[in-house]
N, C-alpha and C. Protein backbone atom coordinates (compact mmCIF):
# COMPACT_ATOMS: atom_id res chain seq x y z
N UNK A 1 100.31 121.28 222.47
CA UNK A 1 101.38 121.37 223.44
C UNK A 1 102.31 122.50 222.99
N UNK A 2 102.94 123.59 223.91
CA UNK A 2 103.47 124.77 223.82
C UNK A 2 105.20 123.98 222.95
N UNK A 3 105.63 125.02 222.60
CA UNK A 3 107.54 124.51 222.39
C UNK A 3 107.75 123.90 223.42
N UNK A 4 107.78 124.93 224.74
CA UNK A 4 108.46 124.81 225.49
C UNK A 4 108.02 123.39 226.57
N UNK A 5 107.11 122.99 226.20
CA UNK A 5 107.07 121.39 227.05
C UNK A 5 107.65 120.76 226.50
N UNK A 6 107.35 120.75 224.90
CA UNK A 6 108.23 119.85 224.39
C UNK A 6 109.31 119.80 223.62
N UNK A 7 110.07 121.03 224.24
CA UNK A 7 111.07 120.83 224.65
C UNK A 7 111.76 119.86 225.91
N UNK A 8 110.74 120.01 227.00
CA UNK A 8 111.23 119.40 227.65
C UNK A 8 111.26 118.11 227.35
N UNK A 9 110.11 117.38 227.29
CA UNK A 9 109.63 115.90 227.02
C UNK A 9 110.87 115.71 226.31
N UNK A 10 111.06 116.03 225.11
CA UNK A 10 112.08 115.36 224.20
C UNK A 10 113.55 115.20 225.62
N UNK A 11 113.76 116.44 225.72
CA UNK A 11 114.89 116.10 226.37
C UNK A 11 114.75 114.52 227.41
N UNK A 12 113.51 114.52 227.98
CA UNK A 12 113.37 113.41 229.38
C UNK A 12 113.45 112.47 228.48
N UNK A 13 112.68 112.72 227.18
CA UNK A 13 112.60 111.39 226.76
C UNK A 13 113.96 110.38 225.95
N UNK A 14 114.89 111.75 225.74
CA UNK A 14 116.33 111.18 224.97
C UNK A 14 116.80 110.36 226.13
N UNK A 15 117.19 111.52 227.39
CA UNK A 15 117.63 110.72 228.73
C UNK A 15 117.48 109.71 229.50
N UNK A 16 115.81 108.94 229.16
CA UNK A 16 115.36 107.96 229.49
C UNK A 16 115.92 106.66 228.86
N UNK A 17 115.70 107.12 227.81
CA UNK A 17 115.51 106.01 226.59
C UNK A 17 117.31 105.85 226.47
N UNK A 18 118.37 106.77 226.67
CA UNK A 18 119.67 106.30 226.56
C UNK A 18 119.98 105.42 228.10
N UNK A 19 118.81 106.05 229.22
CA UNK A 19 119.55 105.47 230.46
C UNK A 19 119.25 103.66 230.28
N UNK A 20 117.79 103.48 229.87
CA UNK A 20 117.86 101.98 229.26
C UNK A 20 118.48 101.62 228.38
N UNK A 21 119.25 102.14 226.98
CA UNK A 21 119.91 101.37 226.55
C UNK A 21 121.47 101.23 227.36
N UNK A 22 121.58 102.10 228.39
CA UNK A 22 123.31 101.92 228.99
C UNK A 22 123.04 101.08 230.36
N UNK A 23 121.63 100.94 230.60
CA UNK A 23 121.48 99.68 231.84
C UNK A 23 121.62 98.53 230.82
N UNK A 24 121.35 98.35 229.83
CA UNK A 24 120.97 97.25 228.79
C UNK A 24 122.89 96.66 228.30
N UNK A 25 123.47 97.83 228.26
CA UNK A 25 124.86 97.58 228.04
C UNK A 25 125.92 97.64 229.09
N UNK A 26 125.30 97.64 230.17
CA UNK A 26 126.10 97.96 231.57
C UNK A 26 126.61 99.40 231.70
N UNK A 27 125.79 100.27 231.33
CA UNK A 27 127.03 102.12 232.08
C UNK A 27 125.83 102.49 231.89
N UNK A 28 124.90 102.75 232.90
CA UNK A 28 124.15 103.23 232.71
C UNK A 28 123.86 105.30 232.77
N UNK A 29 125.28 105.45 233.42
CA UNK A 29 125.34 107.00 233.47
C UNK A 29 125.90 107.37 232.05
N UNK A 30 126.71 106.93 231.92
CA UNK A 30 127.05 106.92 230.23
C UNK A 30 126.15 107.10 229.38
N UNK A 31 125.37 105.76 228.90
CA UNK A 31 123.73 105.77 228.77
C UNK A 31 123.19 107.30 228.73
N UNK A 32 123.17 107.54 229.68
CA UNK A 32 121.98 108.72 230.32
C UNK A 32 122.59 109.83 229.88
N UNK A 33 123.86 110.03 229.81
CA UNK A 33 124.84 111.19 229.04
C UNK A 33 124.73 111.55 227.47
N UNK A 34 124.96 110.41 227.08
CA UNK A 34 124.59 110.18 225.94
C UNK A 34 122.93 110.22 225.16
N UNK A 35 122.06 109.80 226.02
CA UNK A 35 120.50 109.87 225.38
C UNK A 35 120.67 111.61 225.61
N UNK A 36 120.66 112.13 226.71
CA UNK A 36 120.60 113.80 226.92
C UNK A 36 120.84 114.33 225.90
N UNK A 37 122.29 114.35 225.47
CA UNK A 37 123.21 114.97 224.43
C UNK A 37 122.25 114.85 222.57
N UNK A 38 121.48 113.49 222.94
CA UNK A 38 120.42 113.23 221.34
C UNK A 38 119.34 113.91 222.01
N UNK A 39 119.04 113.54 222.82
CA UNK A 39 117.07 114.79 223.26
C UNK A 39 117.10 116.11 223.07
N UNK A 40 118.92 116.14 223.51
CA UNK A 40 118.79 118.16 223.01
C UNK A 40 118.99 118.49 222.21
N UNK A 41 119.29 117.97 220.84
CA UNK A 41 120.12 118.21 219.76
C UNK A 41 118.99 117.95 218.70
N UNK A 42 117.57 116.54 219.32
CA UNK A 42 116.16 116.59 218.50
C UNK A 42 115.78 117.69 219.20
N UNK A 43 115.92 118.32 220.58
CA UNK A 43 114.69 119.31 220.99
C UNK A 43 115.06 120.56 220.29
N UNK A 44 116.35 120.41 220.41
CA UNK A 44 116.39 122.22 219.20
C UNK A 44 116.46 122.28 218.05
N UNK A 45 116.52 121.18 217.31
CA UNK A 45 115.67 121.14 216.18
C UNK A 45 113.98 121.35 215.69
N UNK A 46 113.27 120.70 216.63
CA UNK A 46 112.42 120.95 216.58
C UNK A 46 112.00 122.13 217.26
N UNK A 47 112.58 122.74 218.54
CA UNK A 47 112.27 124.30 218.51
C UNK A 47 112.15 125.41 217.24
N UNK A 48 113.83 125.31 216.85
CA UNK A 48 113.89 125.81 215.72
C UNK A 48 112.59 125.75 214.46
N UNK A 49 112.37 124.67 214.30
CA UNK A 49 111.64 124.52 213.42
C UNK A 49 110.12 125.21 213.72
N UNK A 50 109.44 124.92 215.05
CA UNK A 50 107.94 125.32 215.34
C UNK A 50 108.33 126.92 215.41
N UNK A 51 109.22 127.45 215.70
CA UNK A 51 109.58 129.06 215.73
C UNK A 51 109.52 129.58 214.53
N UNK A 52 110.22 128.87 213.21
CA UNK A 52 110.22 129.09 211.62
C UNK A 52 108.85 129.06 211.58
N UNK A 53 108.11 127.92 211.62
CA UNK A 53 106.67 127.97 211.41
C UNK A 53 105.50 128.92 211.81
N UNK A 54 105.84 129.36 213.06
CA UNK A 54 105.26 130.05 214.15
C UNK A 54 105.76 132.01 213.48
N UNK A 55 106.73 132.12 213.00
CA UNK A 55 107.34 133.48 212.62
C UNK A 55 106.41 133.76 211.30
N UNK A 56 106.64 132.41 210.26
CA UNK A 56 105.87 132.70 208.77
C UNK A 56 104.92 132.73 208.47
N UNK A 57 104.08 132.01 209.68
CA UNK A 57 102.81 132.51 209.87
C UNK A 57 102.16 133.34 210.24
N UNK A 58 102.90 134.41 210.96
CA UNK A 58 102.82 135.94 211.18
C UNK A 58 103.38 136.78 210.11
N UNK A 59 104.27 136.45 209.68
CA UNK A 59 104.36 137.02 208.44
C UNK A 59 103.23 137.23 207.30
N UNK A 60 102.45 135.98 206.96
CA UNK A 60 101.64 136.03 206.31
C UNK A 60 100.86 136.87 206.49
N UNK A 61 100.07 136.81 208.13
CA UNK A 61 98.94 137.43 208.34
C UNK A 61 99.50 139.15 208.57
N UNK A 62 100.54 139.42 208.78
CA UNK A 62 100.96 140.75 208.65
C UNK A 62 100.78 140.98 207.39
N UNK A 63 101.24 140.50 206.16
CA UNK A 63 100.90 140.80 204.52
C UNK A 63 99.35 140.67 204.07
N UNK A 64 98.48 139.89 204.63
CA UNK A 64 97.49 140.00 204.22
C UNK A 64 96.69 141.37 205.16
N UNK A 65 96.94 142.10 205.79
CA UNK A 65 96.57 143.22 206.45
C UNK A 65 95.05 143.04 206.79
N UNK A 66 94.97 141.78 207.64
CA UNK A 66 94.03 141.10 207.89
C UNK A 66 92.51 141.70 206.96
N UNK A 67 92.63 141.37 205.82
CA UNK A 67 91.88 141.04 204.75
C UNK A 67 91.41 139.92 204.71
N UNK A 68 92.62 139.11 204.71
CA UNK A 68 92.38 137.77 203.90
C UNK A 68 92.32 136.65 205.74
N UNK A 69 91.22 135.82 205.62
CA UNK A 69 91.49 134.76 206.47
C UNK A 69 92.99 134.23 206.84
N UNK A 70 93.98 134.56 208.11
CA UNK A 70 95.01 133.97 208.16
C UNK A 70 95.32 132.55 208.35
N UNK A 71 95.89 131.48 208.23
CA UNK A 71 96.58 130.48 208.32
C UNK A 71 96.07 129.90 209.68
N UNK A 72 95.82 128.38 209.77
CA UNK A 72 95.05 128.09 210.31
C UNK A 72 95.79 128.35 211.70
N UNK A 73 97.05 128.38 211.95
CA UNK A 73 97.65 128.62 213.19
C UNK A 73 96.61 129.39 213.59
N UNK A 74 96.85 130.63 213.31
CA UNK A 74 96.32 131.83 213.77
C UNK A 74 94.94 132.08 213.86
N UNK A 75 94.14 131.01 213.29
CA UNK A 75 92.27 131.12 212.90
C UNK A 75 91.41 131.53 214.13
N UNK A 76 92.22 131.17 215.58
CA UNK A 76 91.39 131.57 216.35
C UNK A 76 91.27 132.33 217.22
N UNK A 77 92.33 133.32 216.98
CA UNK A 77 92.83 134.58 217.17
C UNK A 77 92.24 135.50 216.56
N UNK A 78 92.29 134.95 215.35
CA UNK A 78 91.41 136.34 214.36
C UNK A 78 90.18 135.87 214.47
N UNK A 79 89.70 134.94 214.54
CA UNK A 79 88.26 135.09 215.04
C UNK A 79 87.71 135.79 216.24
N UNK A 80 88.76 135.52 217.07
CA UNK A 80 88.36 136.38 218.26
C UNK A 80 88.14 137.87 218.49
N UNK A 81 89.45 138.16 217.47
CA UNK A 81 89.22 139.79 217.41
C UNK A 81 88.76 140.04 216.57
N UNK A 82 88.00 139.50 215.50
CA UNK A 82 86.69 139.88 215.06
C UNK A 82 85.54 140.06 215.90
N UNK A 83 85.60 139.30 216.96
CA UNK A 83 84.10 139.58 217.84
C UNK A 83 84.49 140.62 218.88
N UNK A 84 85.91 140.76 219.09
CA UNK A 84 86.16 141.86 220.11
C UNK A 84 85.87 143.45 218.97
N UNK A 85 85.74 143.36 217.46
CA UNK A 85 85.62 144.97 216.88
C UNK A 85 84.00 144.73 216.65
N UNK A 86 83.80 144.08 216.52
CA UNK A 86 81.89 144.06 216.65
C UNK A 86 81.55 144.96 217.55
């Protein structure tokens, strides 16, 4: 799954999950204000994070000057353009 879905998901899923606990406590827009405000605050964390991951793994394979097998992110990319210089 790309960032950017789940980005979204997280967000639906903070918003969901607060709108049942504020039907559960009576305010349910409250609720729903509140789950949003946690879905976006896990979703850009975890953006952040798959972007760190996603950057250092290009990093790598930029330093290994595709010599060396890159990181499995990238394995099937460079496999590919191995069969595209054949």
């Amino acid at each position: 799954m790309g960032l950017g879905w789940q980005f979204v998901t997280e967000m639906l899923a903070g918003a969901f999950v607060g709108w049942i606990v504020g039907r559960w406590l009576g305010d349910e827009t409250l609720g729903a204000l509140i789950g949003t405000g946690c879905g976006l605050a896990v979703a850009t964390y975890t953006l952040i994070r798959g972007a760190l991951k996603l950057n250092s793994a290009l990093d790598r394979l930029e330093k290994s000057n595709g010599t060396n097998p890159p990181p499995p992110l990238m394995q099937e990319k460079w496999k590919n353009s191995d069969k595209d210089n054949a």
